[in-house]
Protein backbone atom coordinates (compact mmCIF):
# COMPACT_ATOMS: atom_id res chain seq x y z
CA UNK A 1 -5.79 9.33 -13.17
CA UNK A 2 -5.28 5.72 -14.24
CA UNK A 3 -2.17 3.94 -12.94
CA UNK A 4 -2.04 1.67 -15.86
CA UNK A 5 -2.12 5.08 -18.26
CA UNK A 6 1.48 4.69 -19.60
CA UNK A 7 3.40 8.06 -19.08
CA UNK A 8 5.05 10.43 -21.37
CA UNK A 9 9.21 9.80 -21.54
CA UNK A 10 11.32 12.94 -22.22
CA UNK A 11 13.54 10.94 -25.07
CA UNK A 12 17.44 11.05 -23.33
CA UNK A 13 20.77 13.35 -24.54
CA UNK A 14 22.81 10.36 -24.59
CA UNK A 15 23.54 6.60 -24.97
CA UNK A 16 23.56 3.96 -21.99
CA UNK A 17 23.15 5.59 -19.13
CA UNK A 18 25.22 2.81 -17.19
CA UNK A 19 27.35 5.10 -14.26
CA UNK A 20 30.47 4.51 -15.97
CA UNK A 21 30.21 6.26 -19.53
CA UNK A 22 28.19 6.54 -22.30
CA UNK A 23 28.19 3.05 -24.22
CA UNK A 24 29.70 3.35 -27.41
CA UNK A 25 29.31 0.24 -29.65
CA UNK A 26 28.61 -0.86 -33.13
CA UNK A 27 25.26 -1.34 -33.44
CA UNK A 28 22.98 1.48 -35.58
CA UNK A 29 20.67 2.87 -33.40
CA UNK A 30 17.77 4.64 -34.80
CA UNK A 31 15.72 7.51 -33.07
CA UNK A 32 12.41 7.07 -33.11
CA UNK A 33 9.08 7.47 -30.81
CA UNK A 34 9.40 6.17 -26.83
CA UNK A 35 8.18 2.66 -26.17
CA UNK A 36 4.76 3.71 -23.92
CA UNK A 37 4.21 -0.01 -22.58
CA UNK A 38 7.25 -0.57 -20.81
CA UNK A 39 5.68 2.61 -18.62
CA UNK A 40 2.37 0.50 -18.00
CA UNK A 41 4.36 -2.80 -17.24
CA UNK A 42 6.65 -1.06 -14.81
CA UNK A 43 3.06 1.04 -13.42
CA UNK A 44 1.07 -2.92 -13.10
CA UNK A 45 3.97 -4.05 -10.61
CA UNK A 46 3.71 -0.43 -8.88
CA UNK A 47 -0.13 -0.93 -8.47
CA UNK A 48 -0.47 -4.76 -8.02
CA UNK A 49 1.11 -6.80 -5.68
CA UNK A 50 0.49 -10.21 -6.56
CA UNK A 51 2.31 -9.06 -10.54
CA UNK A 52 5.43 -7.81 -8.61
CA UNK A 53 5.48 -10.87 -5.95
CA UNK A 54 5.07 -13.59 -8.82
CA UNK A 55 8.34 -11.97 -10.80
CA UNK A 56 10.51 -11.42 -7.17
CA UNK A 57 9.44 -15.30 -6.92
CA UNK A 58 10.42 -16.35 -10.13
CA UNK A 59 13.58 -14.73 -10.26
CA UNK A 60 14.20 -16.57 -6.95
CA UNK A 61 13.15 -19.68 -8.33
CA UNK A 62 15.42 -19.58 -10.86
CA UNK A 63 18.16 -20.38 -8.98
CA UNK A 64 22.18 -20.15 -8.11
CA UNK A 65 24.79 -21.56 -10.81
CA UNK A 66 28.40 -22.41 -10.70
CA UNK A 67 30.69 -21.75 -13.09
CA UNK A 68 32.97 -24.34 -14.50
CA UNK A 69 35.77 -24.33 -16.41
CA UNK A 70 38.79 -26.74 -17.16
CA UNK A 71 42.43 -25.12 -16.07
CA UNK A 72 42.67 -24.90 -12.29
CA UNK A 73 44.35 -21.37 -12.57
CA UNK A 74 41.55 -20.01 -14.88
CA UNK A 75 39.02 -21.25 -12.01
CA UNK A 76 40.33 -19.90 -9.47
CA UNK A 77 40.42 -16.51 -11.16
CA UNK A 78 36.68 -16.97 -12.96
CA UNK A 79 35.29 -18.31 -9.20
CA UNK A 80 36.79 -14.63 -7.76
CA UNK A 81 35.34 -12.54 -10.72
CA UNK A 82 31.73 -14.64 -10.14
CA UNK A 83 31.91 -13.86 -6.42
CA UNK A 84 33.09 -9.93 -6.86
CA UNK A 85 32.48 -8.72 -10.41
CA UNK A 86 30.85 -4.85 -9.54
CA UNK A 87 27.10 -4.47 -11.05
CA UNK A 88 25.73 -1.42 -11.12
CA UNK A 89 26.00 1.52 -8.72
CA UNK A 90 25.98 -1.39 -5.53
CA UNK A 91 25.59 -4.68 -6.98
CA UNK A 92 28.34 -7.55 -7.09
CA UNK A 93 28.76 -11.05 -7.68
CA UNK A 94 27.32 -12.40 -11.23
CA UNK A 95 24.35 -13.86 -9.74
CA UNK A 96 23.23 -10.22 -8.92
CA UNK A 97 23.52 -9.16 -12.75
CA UNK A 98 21.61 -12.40 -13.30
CA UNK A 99 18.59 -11.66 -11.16
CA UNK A 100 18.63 -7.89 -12.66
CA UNK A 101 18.92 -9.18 -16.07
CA UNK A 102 16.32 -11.78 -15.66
CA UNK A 103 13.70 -9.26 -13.50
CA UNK A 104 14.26 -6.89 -16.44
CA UNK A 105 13.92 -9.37 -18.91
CA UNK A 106 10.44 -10.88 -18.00
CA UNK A 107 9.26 -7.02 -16.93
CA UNK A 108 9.61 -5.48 -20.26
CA UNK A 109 10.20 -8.22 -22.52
CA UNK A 110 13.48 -7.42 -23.16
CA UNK A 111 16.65 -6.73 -21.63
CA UNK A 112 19.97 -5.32 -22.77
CA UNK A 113 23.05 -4.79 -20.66
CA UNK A 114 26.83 -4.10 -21.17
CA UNK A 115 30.23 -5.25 -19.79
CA UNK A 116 32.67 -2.43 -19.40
CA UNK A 117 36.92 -2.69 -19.70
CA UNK A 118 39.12 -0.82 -17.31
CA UNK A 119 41.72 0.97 -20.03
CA UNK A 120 44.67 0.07 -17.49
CA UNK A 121 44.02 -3.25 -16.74
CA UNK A 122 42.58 -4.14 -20.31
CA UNK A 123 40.32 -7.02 -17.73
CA UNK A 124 36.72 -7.08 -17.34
CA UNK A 125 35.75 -4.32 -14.20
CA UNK A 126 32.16 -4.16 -14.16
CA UNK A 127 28.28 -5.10 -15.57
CA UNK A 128 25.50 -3.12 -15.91
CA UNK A 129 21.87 -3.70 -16.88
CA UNK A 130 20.44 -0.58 -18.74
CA UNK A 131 17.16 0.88 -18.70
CA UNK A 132 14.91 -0.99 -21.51
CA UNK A 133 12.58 2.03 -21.53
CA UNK A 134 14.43 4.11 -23.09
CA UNK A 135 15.32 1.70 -26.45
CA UNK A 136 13.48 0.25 -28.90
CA UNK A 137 14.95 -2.95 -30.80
CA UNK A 138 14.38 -4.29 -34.40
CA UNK A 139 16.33 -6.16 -36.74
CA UNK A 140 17.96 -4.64 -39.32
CA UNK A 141 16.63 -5.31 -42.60
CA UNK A 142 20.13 -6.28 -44.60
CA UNK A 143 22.20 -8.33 -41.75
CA UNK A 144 19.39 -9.14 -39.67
CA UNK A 145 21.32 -7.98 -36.26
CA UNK A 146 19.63 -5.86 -33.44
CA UNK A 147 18.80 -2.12 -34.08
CA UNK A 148 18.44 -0.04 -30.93
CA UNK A 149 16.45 3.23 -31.43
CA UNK A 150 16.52 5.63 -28.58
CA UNK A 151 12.97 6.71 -27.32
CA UNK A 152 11.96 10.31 -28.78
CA UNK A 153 15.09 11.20 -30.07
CA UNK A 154 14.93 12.07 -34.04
CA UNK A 155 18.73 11.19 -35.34
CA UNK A 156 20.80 8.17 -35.91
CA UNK A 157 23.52 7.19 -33.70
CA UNK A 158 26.55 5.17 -34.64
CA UNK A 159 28.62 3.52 -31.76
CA UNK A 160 31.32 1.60 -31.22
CA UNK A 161 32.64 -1.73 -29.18
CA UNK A 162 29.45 -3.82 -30.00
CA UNK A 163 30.52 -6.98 -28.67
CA UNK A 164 30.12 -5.49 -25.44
CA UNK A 165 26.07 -5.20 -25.58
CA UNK A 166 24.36 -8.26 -24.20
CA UNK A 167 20.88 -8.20 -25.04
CA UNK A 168 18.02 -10.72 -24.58
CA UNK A 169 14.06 -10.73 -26.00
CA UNK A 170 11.92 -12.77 -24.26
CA UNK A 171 9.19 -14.50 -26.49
CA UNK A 172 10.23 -12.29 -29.89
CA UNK A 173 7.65 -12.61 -32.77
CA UNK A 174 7.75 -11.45 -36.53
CA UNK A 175 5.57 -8.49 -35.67
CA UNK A 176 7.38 -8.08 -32.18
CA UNK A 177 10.92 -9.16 -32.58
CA UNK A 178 12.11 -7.24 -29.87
CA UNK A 179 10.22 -9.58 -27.35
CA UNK A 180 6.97 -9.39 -25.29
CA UNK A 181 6.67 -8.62 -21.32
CA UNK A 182 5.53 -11.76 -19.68
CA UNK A 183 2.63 -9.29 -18.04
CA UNK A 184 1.39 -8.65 -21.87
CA UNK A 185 -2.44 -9.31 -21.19
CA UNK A 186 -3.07 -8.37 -17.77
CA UNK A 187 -3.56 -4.34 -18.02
CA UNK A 188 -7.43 -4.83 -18.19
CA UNK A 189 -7.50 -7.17 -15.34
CA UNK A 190 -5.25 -5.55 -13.20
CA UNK A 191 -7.42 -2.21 -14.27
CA UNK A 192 -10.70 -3.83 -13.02
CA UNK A 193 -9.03 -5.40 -9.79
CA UNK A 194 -7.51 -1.79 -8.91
CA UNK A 195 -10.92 -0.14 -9.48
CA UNK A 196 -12.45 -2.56 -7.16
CA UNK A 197 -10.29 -1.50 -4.25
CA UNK A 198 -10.60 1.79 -4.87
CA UNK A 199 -14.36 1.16 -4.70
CA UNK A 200 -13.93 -0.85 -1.21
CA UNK A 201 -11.87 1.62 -0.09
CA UNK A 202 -14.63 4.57 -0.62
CA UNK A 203 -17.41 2.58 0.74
CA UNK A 204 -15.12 1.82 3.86
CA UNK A 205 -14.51 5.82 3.98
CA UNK A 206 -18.71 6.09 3.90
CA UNK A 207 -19.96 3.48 5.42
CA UNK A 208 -17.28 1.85 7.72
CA UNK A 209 -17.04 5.27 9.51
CA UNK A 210 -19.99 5.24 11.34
CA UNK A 211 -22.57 8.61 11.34
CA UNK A 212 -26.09 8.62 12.80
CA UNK A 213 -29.20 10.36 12.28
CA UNK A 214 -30.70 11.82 15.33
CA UNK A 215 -33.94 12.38 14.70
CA UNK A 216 -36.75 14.57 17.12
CA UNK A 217 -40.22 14.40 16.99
CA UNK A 218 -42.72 17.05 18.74
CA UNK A 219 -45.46 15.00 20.05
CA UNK A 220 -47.98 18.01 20.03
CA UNK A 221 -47.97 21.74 19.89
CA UNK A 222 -46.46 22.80 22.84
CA UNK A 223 -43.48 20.26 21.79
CA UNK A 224 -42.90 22.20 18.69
CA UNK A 225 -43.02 25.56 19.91
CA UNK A 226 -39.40 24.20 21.76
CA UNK A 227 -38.63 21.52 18.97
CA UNK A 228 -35.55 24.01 17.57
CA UNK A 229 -34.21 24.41 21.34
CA UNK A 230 -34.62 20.74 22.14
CA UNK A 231 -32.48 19.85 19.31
CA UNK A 232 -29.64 22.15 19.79
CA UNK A 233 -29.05 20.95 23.14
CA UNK A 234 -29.49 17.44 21.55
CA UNK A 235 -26.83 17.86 19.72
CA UNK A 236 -24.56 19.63 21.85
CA UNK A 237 -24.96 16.63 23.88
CA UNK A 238 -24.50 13.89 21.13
CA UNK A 239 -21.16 15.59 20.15
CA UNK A 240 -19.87 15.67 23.61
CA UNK A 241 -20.66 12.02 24.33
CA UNK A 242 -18.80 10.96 20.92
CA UNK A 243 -15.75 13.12 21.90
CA UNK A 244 -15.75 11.59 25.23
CA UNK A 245 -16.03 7.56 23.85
CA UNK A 246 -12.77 8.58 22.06
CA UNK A 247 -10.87 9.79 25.15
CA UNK A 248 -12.40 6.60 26.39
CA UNK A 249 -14.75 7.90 28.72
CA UNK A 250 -18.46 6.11 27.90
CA UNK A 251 -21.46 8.51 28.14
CA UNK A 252 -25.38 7.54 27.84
CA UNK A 253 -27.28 10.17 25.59
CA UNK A 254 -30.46 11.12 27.43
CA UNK A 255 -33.35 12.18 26.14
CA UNK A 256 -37.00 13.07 26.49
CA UNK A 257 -40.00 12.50 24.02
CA UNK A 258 -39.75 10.69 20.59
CA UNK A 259 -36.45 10.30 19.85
CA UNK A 260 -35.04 7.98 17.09
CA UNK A 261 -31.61 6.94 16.34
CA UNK A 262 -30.17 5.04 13.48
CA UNK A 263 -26.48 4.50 11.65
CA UNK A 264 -26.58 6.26 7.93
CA UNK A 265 -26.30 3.57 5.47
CA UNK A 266 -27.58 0.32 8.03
CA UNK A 267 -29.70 -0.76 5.38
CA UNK A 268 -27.28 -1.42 2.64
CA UNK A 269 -24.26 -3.55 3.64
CA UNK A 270 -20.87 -3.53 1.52
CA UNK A 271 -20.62 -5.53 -1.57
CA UNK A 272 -19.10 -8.98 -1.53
CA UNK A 273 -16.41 -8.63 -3.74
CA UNK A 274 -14.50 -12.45 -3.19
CA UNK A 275 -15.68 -14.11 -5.98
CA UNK A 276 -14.86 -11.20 -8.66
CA UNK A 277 -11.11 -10.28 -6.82
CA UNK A 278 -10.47 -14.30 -6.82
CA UNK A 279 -11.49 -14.76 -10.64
CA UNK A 280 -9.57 -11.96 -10.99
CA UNK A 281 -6.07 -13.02 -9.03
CA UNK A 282 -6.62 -16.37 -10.59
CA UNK A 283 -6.44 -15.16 -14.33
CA UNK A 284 -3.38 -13.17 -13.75
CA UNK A 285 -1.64 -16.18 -11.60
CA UNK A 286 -2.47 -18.12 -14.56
CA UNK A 287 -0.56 -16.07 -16.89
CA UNK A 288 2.55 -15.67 -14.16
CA UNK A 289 2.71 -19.54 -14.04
CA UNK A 290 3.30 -19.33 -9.89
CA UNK A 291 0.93 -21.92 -8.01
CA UNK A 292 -1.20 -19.77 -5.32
CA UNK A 293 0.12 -20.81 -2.12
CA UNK A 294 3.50 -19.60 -2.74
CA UNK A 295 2.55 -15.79 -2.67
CA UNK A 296 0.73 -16.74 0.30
CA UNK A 297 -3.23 -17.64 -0.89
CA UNK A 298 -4.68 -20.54 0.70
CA UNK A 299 -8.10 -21.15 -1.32
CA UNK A 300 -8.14 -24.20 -0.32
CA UNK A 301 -7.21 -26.41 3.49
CA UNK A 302 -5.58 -29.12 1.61
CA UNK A 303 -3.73 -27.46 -0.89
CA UNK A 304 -0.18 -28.22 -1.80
CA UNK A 305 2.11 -28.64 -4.86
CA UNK A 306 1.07 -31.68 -6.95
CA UNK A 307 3.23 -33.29 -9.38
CA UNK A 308 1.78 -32.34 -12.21
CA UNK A 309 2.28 -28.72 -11.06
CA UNK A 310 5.99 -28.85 -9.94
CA UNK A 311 6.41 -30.45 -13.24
CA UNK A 312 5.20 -26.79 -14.94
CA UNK A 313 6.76 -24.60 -12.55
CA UNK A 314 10.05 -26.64 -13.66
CA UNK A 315 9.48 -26.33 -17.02
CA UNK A 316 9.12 -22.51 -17.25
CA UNK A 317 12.14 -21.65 -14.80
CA UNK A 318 14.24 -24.00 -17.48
CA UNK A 319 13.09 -21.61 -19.91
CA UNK A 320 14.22 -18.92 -17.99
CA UNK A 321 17.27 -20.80 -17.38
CA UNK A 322 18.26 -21.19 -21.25
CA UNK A 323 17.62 -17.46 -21.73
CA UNK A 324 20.22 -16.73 -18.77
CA UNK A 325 23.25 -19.56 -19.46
CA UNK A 326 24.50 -17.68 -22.89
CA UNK A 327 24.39 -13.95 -21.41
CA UNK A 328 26.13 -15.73 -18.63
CA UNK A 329 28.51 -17.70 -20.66
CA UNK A 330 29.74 -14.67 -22.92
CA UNK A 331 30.58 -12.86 -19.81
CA UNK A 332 32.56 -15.45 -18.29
CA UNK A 333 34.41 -15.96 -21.71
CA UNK A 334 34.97 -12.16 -22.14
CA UNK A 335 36.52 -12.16 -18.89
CA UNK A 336 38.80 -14.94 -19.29
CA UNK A 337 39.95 -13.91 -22.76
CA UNK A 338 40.30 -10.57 -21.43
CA UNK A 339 42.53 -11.74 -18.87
CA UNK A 340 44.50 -13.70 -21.04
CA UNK A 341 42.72 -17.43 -20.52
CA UNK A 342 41.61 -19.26 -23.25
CA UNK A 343 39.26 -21.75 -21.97
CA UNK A 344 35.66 -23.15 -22.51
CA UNK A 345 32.79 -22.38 -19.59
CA UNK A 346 30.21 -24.25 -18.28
CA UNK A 347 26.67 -22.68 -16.31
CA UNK A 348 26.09 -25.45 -14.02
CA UNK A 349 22.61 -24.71 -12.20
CA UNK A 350 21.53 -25.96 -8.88
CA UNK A 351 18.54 -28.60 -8.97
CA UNK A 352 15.18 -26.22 -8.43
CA UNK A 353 13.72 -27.87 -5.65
CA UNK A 354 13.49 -30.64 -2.95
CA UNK A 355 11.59 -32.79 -4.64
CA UNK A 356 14.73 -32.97 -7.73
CA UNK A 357 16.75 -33.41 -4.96
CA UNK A 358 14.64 -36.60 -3.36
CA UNK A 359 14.31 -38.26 -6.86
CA UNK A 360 17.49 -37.66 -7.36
CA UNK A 361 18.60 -39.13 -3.73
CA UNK A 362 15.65 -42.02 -4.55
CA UNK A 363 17.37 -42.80 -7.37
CA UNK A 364 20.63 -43.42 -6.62
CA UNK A 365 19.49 -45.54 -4.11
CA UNK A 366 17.79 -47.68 -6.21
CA UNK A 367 20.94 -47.62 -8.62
CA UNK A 368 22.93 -48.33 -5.62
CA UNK A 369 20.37 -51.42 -4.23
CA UNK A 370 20.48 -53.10 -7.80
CA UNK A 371 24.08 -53.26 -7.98
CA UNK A 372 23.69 -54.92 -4.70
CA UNK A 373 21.99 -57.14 -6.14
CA UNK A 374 23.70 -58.04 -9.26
CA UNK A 375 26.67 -58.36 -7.24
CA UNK A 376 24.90 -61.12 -4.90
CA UNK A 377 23.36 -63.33 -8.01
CA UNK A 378 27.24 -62.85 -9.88
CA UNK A 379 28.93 -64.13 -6.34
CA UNK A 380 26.11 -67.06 -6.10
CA UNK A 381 27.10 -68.11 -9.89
CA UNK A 382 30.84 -68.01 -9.05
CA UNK A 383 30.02 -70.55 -6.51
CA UNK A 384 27.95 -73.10 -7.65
């Protein structure tokens, strides 16, 4: 069966299936036929290691973020809700929800979550990301908002609370405006790669198991007339010497006439398959924007992260970055005005690796060595 095959989906009963209710909001949601790719997506990161390493990496990459805001009492109270905010059945703090959302978001293209209320409290109690295979999004046609249709299911759905829904498409088109899975592309690669494993794999099972031919030749008639006895006891006493090297206990196999022994399959050695897995792993690396070394594959002795390189890697987690600071932002305002603060929020995000920080360090020294400076040539004016 092929892995990358996307499965059947049984369309669901319900709406979000979050853990704490069905979602009821205001968007229209339309029934229609399940979404098959997110299946193969979620089956390439199942199959292939280097897909599901580059996302854990980029979601790492991404980063930590504070969250500002103005009033001291407000901060106090928004620093609390970042640090214990419940997501999911185990999940807290609202980096948690951020690395779900994102690893959702770049999996199937899209991503759509929810906030919940507690009704005694009226305050913000949890976040949950919800389970993109079983929607489908598309605009609708008069107001132009987001229309979730439930996979299989053959009736429309009203629901209520829709400012609750927070809901992200990664690289939308007019032909895809629901957003495209960063893996779009690499099913036929990541097909051929997994075939050539399972090739390796069943000339291992043939040929790296060793067998041998034991073969007896009569050297005249009188040989032959014992040839069948011969080569019973032959191989009563081959099998009891390769019993015996696994107990580790090393027999010689003795014999007498023309006896020849080879391995099955000597003659043809496995097939060098580095250059095709490489090309391979290179293409899909390509696509996942992740230099080589950090999933661990040193092609080369002298590799390491050029500039030019660092500069790219930066430029897609900013990407990311902008997709993440609104979700983030309407959460952190929903919470405050649910709490009764009325105040504006900042996503500040940490610098996204050593070398920001050494430029950074670099150049306030510089900054800080012309001042110096300045200061010096002022002082020498003054005096003269």
């Amino acid at each position: 069966m092929n892995p990358f095959r996307p499965p059947k989906h049984s369309p669901p009963e319900t709406g979000f299936c979050t853990g704490g209710g069905m979602l009821k909001n205001g968007f229209r949601v339309t029934c229609s036929a399940p979404a098959l790719e997110s299946g193969l997506y979620q089956a390439l990161r199942d199959s292939v290691p280097v897909i599901d390493a580059c996302i854990s990496k980029i979601v790492r990459l991404t980063g930590d973020f504070k969250v500002i805001c103005k009033t001291k009492s407000a901060q106090s109270a928004l620093d609390d809700f970042v640090m214990n905010v419940p997501v999911g059945i185990s999940g807290r703090s609202l980096q948690t929800f951020a690395d779900m959302y994102l690893d959702t978001l770049l999996t199937f293209g899209k991503s759509i979550a929810e906030y919940t209320v507690d009704p005694d409290t009226g305050c913000l109690s949890s976040l949950f990301v919800c389970d993109p295979e079983l929607f489908e999004v598309m605009p609708d046609k008069r107001t132009g908002e987001p229309v979730f249709r439930f996979a299989g299911a053959k009736k429309t759905v009203d629901f209520k609370n829709a400012d609750r829904i927070l809901y992200t498409a990664l690289n939308p088109t007019p032909k895809c405006p629901s957003g495209r899975s960063l893996l779009r592309g690499l099913p036929v690669f990541a097909d051929i790669l997994t075939t050539i494993y399972s090739c390796v794999g069943n000339n291992f099972d043939r040929a790296g198991n060793l067998r041998y031919a034991v073969t007896y030749k009569p050297s005249n008639d009188n040989d032959a007339q014992f040839a069948a006895q011969r080569a019973k006891t032959m191989a009563a006493q081959w099998t009891e010497g390769m019993q015996s090297a696994k107990n580790g206990v090393m027999k010689d196999f003795i014999a007498v006439g023309d006896v020849d022994i080879k391995v099955i399959g000597a003659e043809s050695g496995l097939i060098d398959t580095n250059i095709p897995v490489r090309q391979l792993i290179e293409q899909i690396i390509s696509k996942l924007s992740i230099p080589p070394f950090l999933l661990g594959l040193n092609w080369s002795s002298t590799e390491r992260m050029a500039s030019q390189q660092a500069d790219i890697l930066t430029s897609e987690l900013e990407y990311y970055r902008r997709l993440l600071t609104p979700v983030l932002v309407r959460v952190c305002r929903a919470f405050l005005t649910l709490a009764g603060e009325c105040d504006e929020v900042d996503i500040v995000w940490a610098n996204i690796n050593l070398q920001d920080e050494e430029a950074l360090a670099r150049a306030r020294l510089y900054n800080c060595q012309a001042d110096e400076i300045q200061q010096r040539l002022n002082n020498e004016k003054g005096e003269i």
